[in-house]
Protein backbone atom coordinates (compact mmCIF):
# COMPACT_ATOMS: atom_id res chain seq x y z
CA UNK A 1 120.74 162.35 116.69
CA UNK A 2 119.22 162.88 120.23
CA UNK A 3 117.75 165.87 120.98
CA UNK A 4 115.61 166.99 123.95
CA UNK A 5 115.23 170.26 126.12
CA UNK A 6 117.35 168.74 129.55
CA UNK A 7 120.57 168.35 126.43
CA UNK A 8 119.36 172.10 125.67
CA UNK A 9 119.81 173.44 129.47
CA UNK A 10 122.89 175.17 130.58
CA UNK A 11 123.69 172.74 133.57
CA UNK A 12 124.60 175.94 135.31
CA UNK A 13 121.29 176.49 135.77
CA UNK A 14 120.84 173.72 138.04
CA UNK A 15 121.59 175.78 140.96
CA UNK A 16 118.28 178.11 140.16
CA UNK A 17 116.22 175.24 139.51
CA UNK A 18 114.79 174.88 143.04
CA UNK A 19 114.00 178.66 143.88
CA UNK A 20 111.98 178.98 140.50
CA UNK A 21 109.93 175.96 141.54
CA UNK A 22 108.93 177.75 145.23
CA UNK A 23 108.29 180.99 143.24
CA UNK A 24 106.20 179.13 140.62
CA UNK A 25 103.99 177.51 143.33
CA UNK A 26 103.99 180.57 145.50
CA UNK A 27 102.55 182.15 142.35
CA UNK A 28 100.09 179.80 140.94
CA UNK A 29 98.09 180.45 144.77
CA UNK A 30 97.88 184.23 144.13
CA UNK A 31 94.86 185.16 142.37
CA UNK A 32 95.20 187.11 138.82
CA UNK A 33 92.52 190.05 139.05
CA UNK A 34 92.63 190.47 135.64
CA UNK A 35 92.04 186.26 134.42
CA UNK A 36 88.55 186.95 134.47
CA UNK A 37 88.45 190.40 133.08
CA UNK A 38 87.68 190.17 129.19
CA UNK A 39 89.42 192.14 127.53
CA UNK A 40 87.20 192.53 124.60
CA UNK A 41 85.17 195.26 125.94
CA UNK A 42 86.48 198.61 126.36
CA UNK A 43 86.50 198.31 130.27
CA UNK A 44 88.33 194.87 130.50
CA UNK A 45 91.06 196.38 127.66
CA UNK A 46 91.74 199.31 129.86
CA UNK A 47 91.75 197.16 132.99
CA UNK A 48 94.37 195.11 131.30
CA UNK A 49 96.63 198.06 130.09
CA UNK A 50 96.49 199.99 133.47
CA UNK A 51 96.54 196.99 135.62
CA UNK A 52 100.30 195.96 134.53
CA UNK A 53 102.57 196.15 137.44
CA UNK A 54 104.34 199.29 137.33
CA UNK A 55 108.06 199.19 136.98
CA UNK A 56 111.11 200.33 138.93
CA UNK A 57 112.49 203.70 137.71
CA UNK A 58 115.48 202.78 136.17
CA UNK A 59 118.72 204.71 137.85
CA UNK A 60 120.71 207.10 135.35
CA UNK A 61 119.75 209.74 133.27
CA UNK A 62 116.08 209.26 131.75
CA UNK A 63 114.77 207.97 128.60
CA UNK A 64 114.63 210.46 126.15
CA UNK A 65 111.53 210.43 123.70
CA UNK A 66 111.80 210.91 120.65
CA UNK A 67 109.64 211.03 117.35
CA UNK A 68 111.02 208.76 114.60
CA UNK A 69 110.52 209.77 111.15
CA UNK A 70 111.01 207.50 108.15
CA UNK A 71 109.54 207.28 104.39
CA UNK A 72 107.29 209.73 105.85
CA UNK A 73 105.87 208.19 108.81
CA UNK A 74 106.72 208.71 112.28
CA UNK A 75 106.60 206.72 115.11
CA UNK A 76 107.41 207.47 119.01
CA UNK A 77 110.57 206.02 120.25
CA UNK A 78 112.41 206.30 123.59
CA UNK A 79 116.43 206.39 123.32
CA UNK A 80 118.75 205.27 126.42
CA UNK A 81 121.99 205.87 125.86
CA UNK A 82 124.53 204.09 128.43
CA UNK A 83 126.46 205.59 130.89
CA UNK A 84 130.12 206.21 131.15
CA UNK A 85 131.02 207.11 127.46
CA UNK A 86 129.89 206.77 123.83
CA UNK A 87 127.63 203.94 122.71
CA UNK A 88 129.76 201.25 120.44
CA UNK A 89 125.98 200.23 119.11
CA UNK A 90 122.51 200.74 119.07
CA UNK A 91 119.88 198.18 120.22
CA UNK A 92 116.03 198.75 118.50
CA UNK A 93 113.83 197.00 121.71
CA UNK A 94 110.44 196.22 120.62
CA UNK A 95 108.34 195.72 123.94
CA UNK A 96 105.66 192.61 124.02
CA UNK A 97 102.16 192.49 125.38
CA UNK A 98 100.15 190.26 122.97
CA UNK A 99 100.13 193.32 120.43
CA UNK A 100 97.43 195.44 122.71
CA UNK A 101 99.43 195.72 126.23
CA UNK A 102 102.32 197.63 127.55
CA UNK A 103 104.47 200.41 126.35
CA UNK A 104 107.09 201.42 125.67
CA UNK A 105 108.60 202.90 128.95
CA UNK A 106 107.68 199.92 131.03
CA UNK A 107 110.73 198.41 129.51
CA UNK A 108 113.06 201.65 130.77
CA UNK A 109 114.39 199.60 133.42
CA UNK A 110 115.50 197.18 131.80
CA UNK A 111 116.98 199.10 128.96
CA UNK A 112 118.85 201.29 131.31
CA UNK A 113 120.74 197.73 132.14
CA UNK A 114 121.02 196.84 128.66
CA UNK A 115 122.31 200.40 127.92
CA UNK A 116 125.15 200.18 130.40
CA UNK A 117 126.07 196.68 130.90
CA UNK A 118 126.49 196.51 126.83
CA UNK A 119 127.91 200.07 126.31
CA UNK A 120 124.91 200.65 123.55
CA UNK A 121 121.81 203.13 123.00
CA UNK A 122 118.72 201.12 123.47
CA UNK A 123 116.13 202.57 121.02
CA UNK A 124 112.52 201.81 122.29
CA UNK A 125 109.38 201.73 119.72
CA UNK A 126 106.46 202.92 120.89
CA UNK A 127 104.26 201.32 118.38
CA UNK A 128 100.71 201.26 118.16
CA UNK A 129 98.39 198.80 119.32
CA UNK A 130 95.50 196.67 118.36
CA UNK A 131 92.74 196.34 118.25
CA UNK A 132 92.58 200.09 117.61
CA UNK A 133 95.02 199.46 115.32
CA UNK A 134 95.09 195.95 114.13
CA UNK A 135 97.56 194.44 111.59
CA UNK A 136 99.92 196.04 109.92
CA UNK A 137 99.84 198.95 111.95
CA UNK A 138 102.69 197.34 114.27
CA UNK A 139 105.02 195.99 111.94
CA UNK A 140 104.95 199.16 110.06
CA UNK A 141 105.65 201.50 112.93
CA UNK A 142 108.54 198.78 113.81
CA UNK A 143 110.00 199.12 110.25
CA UNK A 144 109.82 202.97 110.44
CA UNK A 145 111.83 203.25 113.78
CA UNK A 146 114.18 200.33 111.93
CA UNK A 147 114.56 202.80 109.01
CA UNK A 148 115.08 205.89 111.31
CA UNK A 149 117.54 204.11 113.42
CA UNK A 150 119.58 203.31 109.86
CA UNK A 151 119.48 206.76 108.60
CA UNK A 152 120.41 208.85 112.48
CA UNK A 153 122.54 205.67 114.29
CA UNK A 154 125.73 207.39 112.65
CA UNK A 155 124.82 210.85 113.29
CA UNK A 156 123.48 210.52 116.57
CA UNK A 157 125.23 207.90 118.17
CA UNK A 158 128.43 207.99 116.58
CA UNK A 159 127.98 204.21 114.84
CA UNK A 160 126.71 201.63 112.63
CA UNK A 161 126.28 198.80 114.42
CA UNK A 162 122.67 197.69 115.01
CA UNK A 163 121.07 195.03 116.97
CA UNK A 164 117.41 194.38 117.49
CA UNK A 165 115.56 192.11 119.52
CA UNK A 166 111.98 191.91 121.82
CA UNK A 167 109.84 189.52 123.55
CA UNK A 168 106.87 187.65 122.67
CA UNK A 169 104.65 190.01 120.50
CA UNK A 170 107.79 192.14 120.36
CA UNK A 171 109.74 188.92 118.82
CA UNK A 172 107.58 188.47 116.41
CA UNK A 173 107.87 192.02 115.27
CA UNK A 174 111.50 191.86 115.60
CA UNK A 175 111.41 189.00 113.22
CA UNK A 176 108.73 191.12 110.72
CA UNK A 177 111.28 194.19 110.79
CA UNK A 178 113.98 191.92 110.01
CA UNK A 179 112.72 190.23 107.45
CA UNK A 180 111.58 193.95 106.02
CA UNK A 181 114.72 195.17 106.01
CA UNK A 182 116.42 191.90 104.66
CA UNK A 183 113.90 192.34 101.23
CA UNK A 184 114.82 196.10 101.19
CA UNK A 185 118.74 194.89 101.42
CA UNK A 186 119.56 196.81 104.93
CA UNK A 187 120.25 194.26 107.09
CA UNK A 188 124.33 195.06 106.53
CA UNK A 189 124.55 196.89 109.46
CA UNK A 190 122.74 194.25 111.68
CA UNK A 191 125.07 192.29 114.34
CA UNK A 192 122.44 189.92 116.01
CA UNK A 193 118.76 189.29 116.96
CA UNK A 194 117.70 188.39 120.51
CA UNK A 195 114.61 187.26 120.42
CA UNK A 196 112.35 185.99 123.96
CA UNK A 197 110.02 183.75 123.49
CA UNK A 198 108.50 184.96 120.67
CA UNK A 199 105.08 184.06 119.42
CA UNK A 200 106.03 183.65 115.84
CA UNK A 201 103.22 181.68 114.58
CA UNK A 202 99.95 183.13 114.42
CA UNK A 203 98.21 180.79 111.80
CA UNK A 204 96.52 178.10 114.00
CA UNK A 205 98.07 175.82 111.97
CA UNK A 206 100.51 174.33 114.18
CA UNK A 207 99.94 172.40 117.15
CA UNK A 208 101.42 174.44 119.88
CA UNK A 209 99.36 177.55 117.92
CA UNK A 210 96.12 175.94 117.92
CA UNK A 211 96.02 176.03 121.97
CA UNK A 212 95.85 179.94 121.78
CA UNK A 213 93.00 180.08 119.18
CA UNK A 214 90.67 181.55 121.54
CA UNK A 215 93.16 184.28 122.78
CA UNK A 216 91.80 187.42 122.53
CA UNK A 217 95.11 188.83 121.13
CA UNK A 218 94.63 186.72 117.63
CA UNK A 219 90.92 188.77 117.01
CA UNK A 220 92.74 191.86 118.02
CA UNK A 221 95.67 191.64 115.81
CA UNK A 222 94.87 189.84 113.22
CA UNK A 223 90.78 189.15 113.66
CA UNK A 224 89.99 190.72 110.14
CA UNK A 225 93.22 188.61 107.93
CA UNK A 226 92.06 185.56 106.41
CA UNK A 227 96.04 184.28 105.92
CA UNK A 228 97.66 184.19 108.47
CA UNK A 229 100.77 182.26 107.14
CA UNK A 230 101.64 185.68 105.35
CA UNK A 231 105.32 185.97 106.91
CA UNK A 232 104.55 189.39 108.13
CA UNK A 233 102.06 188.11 110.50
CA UNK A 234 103.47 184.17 110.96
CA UNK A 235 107.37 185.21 110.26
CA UNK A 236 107.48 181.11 111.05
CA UNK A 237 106.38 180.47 107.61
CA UNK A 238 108.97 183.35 106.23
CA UNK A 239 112.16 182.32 103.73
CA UNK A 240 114.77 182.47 106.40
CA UNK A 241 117.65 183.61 104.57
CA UNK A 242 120.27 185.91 104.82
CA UNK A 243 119.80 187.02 108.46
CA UNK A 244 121.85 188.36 111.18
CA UNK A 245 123.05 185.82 114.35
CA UNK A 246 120.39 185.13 116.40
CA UNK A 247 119.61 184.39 120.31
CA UNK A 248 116.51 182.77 121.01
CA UNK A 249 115.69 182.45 124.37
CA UNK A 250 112.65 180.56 126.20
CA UNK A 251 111.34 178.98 129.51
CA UNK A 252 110.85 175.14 129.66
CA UNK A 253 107.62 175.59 130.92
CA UNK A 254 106.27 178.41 128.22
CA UNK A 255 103.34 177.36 126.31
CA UNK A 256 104.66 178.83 123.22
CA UNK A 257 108.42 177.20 123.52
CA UNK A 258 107.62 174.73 120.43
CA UNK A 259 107.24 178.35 118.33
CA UNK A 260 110.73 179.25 119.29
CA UNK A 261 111.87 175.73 118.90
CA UNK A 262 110.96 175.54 115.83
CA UNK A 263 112.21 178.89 114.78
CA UNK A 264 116.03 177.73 116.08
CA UNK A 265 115.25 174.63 114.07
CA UNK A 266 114.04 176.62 110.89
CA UNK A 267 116.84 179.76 111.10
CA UNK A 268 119.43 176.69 110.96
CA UNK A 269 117.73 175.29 108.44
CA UNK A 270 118.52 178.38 106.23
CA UNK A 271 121.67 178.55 106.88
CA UNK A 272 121.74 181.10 109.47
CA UNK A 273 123.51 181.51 112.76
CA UNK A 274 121.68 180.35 116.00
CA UNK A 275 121.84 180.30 119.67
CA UNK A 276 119.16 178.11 121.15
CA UNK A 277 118.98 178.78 125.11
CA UNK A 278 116.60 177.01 127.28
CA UNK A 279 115.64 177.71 131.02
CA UNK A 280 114.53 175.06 133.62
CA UNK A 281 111.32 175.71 135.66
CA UNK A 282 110.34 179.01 133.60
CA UNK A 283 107.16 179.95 131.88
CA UNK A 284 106.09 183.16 129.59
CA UNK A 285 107.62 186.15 130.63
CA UNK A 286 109.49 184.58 133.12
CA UNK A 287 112.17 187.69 132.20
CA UNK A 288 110.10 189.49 134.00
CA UNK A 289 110.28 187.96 137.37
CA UNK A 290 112.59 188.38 140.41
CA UNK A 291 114.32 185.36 140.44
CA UNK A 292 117.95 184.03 140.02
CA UNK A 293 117.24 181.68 136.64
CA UNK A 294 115.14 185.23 135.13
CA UNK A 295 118.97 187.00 135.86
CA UNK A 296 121.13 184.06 134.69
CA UNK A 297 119.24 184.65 131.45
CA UNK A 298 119.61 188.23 131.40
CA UNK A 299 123.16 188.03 132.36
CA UNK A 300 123.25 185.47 128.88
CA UNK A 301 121.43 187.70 126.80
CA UNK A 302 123.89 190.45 127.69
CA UNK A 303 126.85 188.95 127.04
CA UNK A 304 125.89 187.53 123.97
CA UNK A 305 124.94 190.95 122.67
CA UNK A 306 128.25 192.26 124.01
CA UNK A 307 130.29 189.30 121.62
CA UNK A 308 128.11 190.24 118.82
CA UNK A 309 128.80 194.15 118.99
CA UNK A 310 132.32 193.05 119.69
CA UNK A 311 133.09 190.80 116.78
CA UNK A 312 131.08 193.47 113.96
């Protein structure tokens, strides 16, 4: 058995490898204004929520919001539905941002692509974040818009056919929802998972988790939980079983890459369905960035969801 990340790399990619290195260095000389804001005061946690780069405004008709209500909780969501005719799916997004950043209509771009180059609605949670509301305030707004989307996906979109994914913090709630839904015995109407980079171990236990012990997202999240192997918060430690086809996708250079690693590795394990895809010369979020390797994977995780919604 050999196994290393260069026999995990789409040789494809070899073409992007070079302009990701120039952007990387051009990068790494621009100062971050926020690296030395902390964000554990109230002015450094606003500075880091408001100083995200804004986002283009997506072409199409706009986001439509939406207040999700399930087992009698609600929970904001944004719906895109694509262009050019009925949805054949629906896709629940689940944004990242360490569990206390971001929003949910900085992903609107990016859903409006999803929306049309897939020919699905892209449901968006707006969940709440920590630490104002620390765990399991996420993972239960995630499972109510999950539970929404179940019950109105027929009615309002005309099908059954689900799909979920996210990236980072949203990965690991993807993951939490699934697994949620799985013990409730509603993951039937699931095609796939695609999951970015997902920080699915929050325990410290693991090597590649014990570098972030000092991020301030662990106290924000999770400051108060003395175990944090439970599967809702660690979804690494989670019985694996019984869920949907999953895409997990990660730079070579991301610090957490051994979390998703070992998630592919684990998923297997358990007899699930897994697509393990690697990209050269990219670090954490590196969806995010203007770059050909960032679209390549994009262009992957589309067309992978568009098999999946084909073959249910």
């Amino acid at each position: 058995m050999e196994v290393g990340l260069n026999r995990l790399i789409d040789p494809r990619l070899a073409a992007f490898i070079e302009e990701a290195r120039e952007f990387n260095a051009t990068a790494a000389k621009r100062k971050n204004p926020f690296q030395e804001v902390d964000p554990s005061t109230p002015e450094g946690l606003e500075a880091h929520r408001t100083g995200l780069s804004v986002r283009p405004t997506p072409d199409g008709p706009p986001a439509e919001e939406v207040l999700a209500e399930a087992g009698g909780l609600q929970v904001p969501v944004r719906v895109t539905n694509p262009r050019g005719g009925s949805p054949r799916g629906a896709f629940l997004e689940i944004h990242g941002g360490g569990f206390y950043m971001s929003s949910a209509a900085r992903s609107d771009f990016r859903n409006r692509q999803i929306a049309d180059a897939v020919g699905v609605a892209v449901v968006s949670v707006d969940y709440r974040l920590a630490p104002e509301n620390p765990w399991p305030a996420a993972p239960d707004d995630c499972e109510t818009a999950a539970l929404w989307l179940l019950e109105q996906a027929e009615p309002r979109f005309g099908t059954s056919r689900l799909a979920i994914g996210g990236g980072s913090a949203g990965a690991n709630l993807a993951m939490t929802t699934l697994l949620r839904l799985r013990d409730k015995g509603l993951l039937e109407p699931f095609v796939g998972a695609a999951l970015k980079y997902g920080a699915f171990d929050l325990s410290l236990q693991t090597p590649a988790a014990r570098r972030f012990a000092d991020e301030y997202y662990l106290q924000a999240y999770v400051g108060e939980v003395e175990d944090r192997n439970d599967p809702d918060i660690s979804p690494l430690f989670a019985d694996l079983h019984d869920l949907p086809p999953a895409l997990l996708t990660v730079g070579a250079l991301d610090p957490v890459r051994e979390d998703t690693l070992l998630m592919a590795m684990r998923l297997s394990a358990a007899g699930g369905e897994v697509d393990l895809r690697v990209y050269s010369e990219s670090g954490h979020g590196f969806l995010g960035l203007p770059t050909a390797m960032a679209d390549a994977a994009w262009e992957d995780i589309e067309s992978w969801l568009d098999e999946r919604f084909a073959a249910a």
